[in-house]
PDB file of N, CA and C in Angstrom:
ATOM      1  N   UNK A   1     123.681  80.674 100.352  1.00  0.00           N
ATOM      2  CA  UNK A   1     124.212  82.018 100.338  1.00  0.00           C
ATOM      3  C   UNK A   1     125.614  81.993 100.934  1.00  0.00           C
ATOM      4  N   UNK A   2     126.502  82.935 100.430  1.00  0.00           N
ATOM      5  CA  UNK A   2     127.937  82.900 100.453  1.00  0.00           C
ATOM      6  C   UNK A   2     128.623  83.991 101.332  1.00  0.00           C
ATOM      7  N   UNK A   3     129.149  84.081 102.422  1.00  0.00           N
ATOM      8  CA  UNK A   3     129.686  85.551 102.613  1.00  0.00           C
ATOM      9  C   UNK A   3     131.339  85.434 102.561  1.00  0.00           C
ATOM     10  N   UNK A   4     131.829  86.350 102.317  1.00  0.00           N
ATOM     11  CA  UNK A   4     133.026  86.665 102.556  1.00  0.00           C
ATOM     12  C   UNK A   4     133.445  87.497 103.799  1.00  0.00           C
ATOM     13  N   UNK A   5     134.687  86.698 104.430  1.00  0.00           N
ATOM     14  CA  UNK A   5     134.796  87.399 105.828  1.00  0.00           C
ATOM     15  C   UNK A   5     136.389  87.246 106.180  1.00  0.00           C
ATOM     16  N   UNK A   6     137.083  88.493 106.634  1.00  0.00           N
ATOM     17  CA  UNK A   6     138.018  88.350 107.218  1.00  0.00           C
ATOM     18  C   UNK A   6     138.003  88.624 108.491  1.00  0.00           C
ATOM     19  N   UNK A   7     138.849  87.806 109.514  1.00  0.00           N
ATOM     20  CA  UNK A   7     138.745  88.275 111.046  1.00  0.00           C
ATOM     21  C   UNK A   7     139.739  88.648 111.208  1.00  0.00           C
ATOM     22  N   UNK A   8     140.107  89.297 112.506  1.00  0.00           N
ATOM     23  CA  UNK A   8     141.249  90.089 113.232  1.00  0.00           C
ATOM     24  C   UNK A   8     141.119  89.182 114.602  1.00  0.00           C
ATOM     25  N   UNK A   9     141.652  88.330 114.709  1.00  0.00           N
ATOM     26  CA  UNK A   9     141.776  87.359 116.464  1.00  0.00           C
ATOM     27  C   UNK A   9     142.345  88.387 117.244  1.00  0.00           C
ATOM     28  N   UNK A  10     142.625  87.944 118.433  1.00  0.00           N
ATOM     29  CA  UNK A  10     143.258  88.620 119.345  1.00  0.00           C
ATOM     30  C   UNK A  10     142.378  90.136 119.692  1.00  0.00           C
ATOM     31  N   UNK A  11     141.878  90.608 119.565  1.00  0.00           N
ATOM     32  CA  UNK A  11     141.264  92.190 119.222  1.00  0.00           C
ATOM     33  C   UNK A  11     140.537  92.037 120.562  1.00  0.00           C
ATOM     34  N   UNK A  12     140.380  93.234 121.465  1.00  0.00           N
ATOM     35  CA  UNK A  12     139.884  93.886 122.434  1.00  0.00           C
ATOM     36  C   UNK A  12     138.095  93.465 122.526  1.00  0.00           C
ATOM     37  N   UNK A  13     137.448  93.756 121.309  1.00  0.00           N
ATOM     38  CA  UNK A  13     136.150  93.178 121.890  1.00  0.00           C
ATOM     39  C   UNK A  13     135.719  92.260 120.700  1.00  0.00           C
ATOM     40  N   UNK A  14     134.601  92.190 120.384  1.00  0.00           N
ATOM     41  CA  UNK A  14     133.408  91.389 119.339  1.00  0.00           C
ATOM     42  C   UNK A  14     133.065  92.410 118.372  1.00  0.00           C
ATOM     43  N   UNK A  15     133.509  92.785 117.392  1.00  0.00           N
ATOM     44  CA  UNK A  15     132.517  93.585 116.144  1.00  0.00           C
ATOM     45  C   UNK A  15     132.432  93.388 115.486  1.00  0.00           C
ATOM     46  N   UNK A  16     131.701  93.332 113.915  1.00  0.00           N
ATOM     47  CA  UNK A  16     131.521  92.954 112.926  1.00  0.00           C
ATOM     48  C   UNK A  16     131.176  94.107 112.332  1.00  0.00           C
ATOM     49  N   UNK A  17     132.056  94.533 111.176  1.00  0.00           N
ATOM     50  CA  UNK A  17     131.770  95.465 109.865  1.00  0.00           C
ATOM     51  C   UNK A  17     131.509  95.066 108.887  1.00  0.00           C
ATOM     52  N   UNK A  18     130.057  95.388 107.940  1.00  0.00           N
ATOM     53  CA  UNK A  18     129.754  95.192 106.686  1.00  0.00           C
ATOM     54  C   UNK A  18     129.964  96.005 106.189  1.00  0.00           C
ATOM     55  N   UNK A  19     130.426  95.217 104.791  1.00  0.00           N
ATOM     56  CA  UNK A  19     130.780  95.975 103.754  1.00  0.00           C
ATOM     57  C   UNK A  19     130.133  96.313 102.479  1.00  0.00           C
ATOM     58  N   UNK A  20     129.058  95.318 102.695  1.00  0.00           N
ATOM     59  CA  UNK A  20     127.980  95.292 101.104  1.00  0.00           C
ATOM     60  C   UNK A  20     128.739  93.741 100.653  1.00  0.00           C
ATOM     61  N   UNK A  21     127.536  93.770  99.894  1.00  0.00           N
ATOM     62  CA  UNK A  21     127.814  92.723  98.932  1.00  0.00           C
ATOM     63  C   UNK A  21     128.278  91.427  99.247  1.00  0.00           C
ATOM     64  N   UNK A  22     127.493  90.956 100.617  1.00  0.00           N
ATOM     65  CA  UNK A  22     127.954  89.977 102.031  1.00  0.00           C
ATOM     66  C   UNK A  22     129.094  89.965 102.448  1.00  0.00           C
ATOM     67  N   UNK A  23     130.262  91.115 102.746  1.00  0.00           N
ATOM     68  CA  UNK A  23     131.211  91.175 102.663  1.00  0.00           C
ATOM     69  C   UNK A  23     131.667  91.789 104.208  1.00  0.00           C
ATOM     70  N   UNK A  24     132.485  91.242 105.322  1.00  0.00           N
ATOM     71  CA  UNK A  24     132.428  91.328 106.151  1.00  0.00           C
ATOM     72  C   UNK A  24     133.948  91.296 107.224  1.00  0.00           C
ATOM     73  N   UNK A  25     133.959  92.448 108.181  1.00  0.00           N
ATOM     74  CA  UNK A  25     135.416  92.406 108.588  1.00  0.00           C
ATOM     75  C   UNK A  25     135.256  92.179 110.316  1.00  0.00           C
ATOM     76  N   UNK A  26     135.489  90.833 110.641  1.00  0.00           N
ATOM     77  CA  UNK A  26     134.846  90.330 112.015  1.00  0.00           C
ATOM     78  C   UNK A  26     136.025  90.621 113.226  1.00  0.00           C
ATOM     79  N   UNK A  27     136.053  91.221 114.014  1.00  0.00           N
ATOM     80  CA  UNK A  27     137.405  91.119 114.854  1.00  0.00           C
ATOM     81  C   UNK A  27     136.880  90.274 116.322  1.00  0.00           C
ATOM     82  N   UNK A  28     137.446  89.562 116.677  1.00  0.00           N
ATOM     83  CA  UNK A  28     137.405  88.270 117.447  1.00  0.00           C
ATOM     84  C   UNK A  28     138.254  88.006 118.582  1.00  0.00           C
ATOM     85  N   UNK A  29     137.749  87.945 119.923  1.00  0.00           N
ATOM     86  CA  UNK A  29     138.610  88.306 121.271  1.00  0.00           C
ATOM     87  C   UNK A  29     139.544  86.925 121.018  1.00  0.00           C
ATOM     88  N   UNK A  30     139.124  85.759 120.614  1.00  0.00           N
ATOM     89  CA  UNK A  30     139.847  84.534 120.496  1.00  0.00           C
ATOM     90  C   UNK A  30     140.943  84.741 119.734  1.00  0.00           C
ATOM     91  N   UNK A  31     142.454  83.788 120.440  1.00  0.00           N
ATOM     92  CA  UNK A  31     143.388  83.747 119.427  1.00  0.00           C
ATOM     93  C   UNK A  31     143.231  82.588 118.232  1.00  0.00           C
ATOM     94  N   UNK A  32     143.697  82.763 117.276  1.00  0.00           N
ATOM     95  CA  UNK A  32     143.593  81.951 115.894  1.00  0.00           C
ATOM     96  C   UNK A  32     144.553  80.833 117.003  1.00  0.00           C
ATOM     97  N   UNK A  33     144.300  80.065 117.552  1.00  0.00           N
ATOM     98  CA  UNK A  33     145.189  78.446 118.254  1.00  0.00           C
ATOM     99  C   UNK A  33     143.631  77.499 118.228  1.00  0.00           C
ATOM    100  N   UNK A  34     144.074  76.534 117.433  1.00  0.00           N
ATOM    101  CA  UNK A  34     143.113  75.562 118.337  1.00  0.00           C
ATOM    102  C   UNK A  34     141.920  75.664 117.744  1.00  0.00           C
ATOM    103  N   UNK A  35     141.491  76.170 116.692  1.00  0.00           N
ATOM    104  CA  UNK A  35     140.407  76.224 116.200  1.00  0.00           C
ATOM    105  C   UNK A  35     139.348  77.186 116.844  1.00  0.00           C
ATOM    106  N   UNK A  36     140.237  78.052 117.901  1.00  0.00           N
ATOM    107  CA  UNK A  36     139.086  78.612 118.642  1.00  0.00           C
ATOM    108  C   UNK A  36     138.388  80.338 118.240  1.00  0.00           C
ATOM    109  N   UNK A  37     139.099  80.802 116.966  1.00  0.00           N
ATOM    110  CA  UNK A  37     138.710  81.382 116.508  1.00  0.00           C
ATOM    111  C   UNK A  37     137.563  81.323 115.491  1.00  0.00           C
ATOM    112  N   UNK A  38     137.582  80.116 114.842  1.00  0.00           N
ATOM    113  CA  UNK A  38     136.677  79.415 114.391  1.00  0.00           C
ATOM    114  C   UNK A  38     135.277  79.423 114.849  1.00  0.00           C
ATOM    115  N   UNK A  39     134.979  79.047 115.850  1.00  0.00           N
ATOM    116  CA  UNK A  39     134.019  78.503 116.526  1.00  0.00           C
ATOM    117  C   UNK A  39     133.984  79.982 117.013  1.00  0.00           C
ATOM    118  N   UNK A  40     134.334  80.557 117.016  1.00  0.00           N
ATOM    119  CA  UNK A  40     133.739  81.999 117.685  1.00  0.00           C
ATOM    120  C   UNK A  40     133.384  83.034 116.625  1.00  0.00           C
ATOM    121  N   UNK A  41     133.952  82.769 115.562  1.00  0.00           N
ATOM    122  CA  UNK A  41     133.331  83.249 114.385  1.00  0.00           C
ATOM    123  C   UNK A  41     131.758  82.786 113.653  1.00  0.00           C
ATOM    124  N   UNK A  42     132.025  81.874 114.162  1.00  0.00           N
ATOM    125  CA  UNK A  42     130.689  81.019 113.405  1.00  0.00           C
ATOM    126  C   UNK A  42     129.796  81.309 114.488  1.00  0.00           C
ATOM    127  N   UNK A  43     129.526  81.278 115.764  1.00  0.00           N
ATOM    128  CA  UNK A  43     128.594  81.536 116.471  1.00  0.00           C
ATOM    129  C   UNK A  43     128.289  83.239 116.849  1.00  0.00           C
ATOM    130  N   UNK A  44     129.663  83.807 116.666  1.00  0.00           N
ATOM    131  CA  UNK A  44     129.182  85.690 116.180  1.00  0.00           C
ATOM    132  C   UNK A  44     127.994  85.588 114.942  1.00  0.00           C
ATOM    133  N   UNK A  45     128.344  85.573 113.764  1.00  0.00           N
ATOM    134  CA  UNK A  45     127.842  85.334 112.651  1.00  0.00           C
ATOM    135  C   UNK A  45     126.378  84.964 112.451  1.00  0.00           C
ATOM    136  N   UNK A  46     126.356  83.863 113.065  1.00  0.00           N
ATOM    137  CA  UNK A  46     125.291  83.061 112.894  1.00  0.00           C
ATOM    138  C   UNK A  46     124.361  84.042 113.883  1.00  0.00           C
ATOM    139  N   UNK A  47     124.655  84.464 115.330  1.00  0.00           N
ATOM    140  CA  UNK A  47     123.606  85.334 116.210  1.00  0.00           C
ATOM    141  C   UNK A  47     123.502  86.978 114.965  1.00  0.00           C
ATOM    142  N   UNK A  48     124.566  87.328 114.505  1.00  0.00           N
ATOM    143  CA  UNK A  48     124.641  88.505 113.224  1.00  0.00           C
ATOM    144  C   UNK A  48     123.384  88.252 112.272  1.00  0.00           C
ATOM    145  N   UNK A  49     123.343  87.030 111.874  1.00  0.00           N
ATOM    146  CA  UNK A  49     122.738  87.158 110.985  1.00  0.00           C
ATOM    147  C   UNK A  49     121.066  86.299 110.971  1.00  0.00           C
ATOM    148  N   UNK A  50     120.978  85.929 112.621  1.00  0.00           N
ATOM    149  CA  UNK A  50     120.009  85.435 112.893  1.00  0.00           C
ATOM    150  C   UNK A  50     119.496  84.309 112.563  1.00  0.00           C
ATOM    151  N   UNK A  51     120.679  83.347 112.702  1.00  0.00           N
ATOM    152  CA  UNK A  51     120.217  81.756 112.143  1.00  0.00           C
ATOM    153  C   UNK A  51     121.026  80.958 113.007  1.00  0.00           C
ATOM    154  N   UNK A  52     120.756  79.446 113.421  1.00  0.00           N
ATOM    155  CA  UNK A  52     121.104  79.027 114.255  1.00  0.00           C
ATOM    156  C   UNK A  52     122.848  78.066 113.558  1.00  0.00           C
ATOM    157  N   UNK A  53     123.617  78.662 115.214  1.00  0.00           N
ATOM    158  CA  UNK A  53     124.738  78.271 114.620  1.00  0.00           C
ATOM    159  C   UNK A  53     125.198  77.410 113.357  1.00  0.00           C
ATOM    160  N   UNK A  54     124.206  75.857 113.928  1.00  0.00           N
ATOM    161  CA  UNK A  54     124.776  74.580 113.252  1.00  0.00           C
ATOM    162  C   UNK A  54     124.889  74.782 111.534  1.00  0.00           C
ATOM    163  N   UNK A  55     123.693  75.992 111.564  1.00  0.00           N
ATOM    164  CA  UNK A  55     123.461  75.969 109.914  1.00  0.00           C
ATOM    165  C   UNK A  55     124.706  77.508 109.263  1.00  0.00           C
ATOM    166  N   UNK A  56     124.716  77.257 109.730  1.00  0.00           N
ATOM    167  CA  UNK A  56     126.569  78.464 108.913  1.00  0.00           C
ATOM    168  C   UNK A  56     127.937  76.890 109.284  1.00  0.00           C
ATOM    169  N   UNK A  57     128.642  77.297 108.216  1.00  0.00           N
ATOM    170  CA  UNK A  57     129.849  76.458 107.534  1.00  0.00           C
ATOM    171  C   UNK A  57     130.943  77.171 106.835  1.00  0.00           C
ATOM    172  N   UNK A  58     132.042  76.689 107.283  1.00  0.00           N
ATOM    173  CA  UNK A  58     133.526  77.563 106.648  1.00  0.00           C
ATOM    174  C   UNK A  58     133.467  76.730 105.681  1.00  0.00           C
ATOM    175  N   UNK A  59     133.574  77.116 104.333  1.00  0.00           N
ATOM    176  CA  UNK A  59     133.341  76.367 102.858  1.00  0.00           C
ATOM    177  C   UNK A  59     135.252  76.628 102.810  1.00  0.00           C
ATOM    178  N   UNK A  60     135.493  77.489 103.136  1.00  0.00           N
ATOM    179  CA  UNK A  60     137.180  77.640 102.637  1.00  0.00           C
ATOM    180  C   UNK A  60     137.348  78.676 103.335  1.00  0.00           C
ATOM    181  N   UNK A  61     139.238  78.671 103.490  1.00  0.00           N
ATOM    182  CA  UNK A  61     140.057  79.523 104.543  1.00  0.00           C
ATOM    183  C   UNK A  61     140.087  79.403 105.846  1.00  0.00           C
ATOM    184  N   UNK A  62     140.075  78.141 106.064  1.00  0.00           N
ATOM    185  CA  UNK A  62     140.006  77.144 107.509  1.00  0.00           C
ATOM    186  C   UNK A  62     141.178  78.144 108.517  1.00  0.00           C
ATOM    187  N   UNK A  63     142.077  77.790 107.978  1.00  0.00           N
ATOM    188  CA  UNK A  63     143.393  78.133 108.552  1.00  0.00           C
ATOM    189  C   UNK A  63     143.986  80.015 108.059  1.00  0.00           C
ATOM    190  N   UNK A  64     143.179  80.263 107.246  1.00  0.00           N
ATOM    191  CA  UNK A  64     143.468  81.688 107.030  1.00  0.00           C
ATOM    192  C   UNK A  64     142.518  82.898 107.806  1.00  0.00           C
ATOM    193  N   UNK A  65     143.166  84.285 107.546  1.00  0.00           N
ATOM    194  CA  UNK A  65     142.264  85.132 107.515  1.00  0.00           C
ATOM    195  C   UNK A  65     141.110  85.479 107.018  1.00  0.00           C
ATOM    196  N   UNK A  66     141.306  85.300 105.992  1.00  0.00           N
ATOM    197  CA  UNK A  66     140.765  85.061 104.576  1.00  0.00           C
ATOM    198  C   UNK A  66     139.647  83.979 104.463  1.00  0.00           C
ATOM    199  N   UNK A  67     138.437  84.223 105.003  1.00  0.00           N
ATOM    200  CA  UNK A  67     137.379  82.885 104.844  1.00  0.00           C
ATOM    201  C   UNK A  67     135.767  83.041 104.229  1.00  0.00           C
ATOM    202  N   UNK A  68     135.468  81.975 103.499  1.00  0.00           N
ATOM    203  CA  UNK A  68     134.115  82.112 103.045  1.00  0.00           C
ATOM    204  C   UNK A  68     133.345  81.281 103.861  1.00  0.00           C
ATOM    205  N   UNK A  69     132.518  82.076 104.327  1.00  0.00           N
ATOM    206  CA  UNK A  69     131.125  81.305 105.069  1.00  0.00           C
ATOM    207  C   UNK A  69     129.869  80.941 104.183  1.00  0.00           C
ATOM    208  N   UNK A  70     129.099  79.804 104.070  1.00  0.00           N
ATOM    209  CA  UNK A  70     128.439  79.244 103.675  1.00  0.00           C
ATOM    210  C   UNK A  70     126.672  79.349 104.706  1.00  0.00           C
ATOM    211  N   UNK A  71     125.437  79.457 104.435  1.00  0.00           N
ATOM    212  CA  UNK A  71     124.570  78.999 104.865  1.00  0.00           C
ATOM    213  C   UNK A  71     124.062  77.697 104.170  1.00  0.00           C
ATOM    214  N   UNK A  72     123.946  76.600 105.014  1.00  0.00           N
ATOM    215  CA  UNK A  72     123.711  75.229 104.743  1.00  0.00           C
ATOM    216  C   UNK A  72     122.005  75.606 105.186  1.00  0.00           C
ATOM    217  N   UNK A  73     121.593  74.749 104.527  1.00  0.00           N
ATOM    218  CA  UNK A  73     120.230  74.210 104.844  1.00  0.00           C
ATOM    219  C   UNK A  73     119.811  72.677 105.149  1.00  0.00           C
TER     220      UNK A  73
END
């Protein structure tokens, strides 16, 4: 399963807005440096959607806003 997600780094707290259609607008206290927005996206997400971190994966938009998350099995 596939979601689509854009984040907002830097942002005041942790929220996540759905949009339908796995479609998702994550805002993230971490700045985009260092991969550390990353890793804070994926472990929001993964507690969001009730599966354990290791198994969610950035399939594409590493370095963008703009990213698709993957559930691996």
């Amino acid at each position: 399963m596939k979601f689509q997600v854009r984040v907002k780094p830097n942002s005041s707290e942790q929220k996540i807005e759905e949009f339908g259609d796995h479609r998702y607008l994550v805002y993230l206290e971490s700045p985009a440096e260092e991969n550390e927005a990353n890793i804070e996206l994926i472990n929001l997400m993964a507690k969001h959607l009730g599966i354990p971190a290791v198994k969610l994966k950035i399939v594409s938009g590493l370095t963008n806003k703009d990213k698709t998350l993957e559930i691996v099995y």
